[in-house]
Protein backbone atom coordinates (compact mmCIF):
# COMPACT_ATOMS: atom_id res chain seq x y z
CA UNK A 1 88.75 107.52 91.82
CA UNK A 2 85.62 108.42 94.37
CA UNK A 3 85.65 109.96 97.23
CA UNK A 4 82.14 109.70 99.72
CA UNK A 5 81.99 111.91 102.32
CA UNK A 6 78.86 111.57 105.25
CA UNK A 7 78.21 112.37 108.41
CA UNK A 8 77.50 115.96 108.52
CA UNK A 9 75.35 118.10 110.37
CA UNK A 10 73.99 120.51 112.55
CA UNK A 11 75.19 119.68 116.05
CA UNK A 12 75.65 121.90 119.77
CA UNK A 13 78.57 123.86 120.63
CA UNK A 14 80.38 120.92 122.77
CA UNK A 15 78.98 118.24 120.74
CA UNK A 16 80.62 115.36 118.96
CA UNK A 17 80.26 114.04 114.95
CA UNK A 18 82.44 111.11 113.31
CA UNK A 19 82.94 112.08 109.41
CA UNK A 20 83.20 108.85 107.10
CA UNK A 21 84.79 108.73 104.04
CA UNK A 22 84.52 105.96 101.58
CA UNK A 23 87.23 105.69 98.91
CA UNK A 24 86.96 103.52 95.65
CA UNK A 25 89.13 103.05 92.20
CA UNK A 26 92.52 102.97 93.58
CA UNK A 27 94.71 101.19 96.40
CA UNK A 28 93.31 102.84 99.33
CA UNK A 29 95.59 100.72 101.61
CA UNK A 30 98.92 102.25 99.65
CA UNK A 31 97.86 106.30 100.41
CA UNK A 32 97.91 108.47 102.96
CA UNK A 33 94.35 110.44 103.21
CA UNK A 34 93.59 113.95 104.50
CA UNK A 35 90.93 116.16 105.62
CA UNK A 36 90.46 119.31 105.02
CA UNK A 37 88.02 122.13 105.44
CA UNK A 38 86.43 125.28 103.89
CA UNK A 39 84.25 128.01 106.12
CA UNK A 40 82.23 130.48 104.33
CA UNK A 41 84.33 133.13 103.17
CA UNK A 42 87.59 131.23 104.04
CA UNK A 43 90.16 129.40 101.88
CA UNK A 44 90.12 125.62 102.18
CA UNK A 45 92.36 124.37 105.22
CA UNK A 46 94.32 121.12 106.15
CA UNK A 47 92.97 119.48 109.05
CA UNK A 48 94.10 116.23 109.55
CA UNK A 49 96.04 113.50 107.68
CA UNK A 50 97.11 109.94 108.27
CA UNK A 51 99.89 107.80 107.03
CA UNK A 52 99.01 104.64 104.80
CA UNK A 53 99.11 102.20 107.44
CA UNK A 54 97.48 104.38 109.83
CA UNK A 55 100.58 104.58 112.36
CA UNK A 56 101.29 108.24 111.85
CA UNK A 57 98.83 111.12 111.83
CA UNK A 58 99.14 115.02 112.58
CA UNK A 59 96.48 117.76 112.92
CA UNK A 60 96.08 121.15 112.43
CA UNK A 61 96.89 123.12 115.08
CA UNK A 62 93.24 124.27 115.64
CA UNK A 63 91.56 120.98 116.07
CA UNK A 64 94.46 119.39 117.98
CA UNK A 65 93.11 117.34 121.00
CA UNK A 66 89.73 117.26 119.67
CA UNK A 67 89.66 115.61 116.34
CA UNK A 68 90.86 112.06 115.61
CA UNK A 69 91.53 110.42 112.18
CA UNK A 70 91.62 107.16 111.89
CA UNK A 71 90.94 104.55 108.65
CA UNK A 72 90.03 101.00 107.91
CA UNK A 73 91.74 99.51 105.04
CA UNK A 74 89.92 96.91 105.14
CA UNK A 75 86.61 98.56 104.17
CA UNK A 76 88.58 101.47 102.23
CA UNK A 77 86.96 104.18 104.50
CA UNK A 78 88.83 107.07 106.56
CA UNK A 79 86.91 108.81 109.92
CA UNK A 80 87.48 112.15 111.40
CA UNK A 81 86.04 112.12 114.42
CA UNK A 82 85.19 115.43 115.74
CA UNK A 83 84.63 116.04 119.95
CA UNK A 84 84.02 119.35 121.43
CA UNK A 85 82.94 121.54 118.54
CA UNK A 86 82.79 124.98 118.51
CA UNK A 87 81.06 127.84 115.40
CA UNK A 88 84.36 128.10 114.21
CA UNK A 89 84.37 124.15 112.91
CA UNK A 90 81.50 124.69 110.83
CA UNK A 91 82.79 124.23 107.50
CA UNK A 92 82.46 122.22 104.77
CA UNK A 93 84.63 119.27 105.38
CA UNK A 94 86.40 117.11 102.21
CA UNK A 95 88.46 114.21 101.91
CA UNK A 96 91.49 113.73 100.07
CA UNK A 97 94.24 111.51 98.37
CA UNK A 98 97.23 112.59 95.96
CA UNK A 99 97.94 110.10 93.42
CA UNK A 100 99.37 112.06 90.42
CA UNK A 101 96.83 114.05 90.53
CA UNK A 102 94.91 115.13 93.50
CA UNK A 103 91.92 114.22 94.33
CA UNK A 104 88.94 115.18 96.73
CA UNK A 105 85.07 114.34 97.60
CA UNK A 106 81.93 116.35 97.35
CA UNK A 107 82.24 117.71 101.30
CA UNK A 108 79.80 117.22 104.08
CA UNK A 109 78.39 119.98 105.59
CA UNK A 110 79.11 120.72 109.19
CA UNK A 111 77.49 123.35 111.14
CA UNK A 112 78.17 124.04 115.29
CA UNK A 113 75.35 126.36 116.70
CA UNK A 114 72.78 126.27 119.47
């Protein structure tokens, strides 16, 4: 199982990025996926998930109304995309899937500041 995260950056406060994450070595189609985060100092934190089909997704309170996940089954790949960021998104952001065991990517960097 591999997980590729990209997309990262440095971006404005009020700025947009769309996360991509490219999954490999299992039946991506079959799993629901996740996002999560981890800020300096901070414990990792759920951010997003969405159902195997893609019908059903639910955020984290904190990035409600400004993030988006979607996926494409078709090309194995999951998005987060990000609008209206603030400091406190900048975190390291990581994708997941639990088959038996869980498993998650390398992260992508994100970092909001002017």
């Amino acid at each position: 199982v591999q997980l590729v995260e990209s997309g990262g950056g440095l971006v404005q406060p009020g700025g947009s990025l769309r996360l991509s994450c490219v999954a490999s070595g299992f039946s991506f189609s079959n799993y629901y996926m996740r996002w999560y985060r981890q800020a300096p100092g901070k414990e990792r934190e759920w951010v997003a998930y969405i159902s195997s089909g893609g019908g059903t997704s639910d955020y984290a309170s904190s990035v409600k109304g400004r993030f988006t996940i979607s996926r494409d089954n078709a090309n194995n790949t999951v998005y987060l995309q990000m609008n209206s960021l603030t400091p406190e998104d900048t975190a390291v952001y990581y994708c997941n899937v639990r088959l038996r065991v869980e498993y998650w990517g390398q992260g992508t960097q994100v970092t909001v500041s002017s």
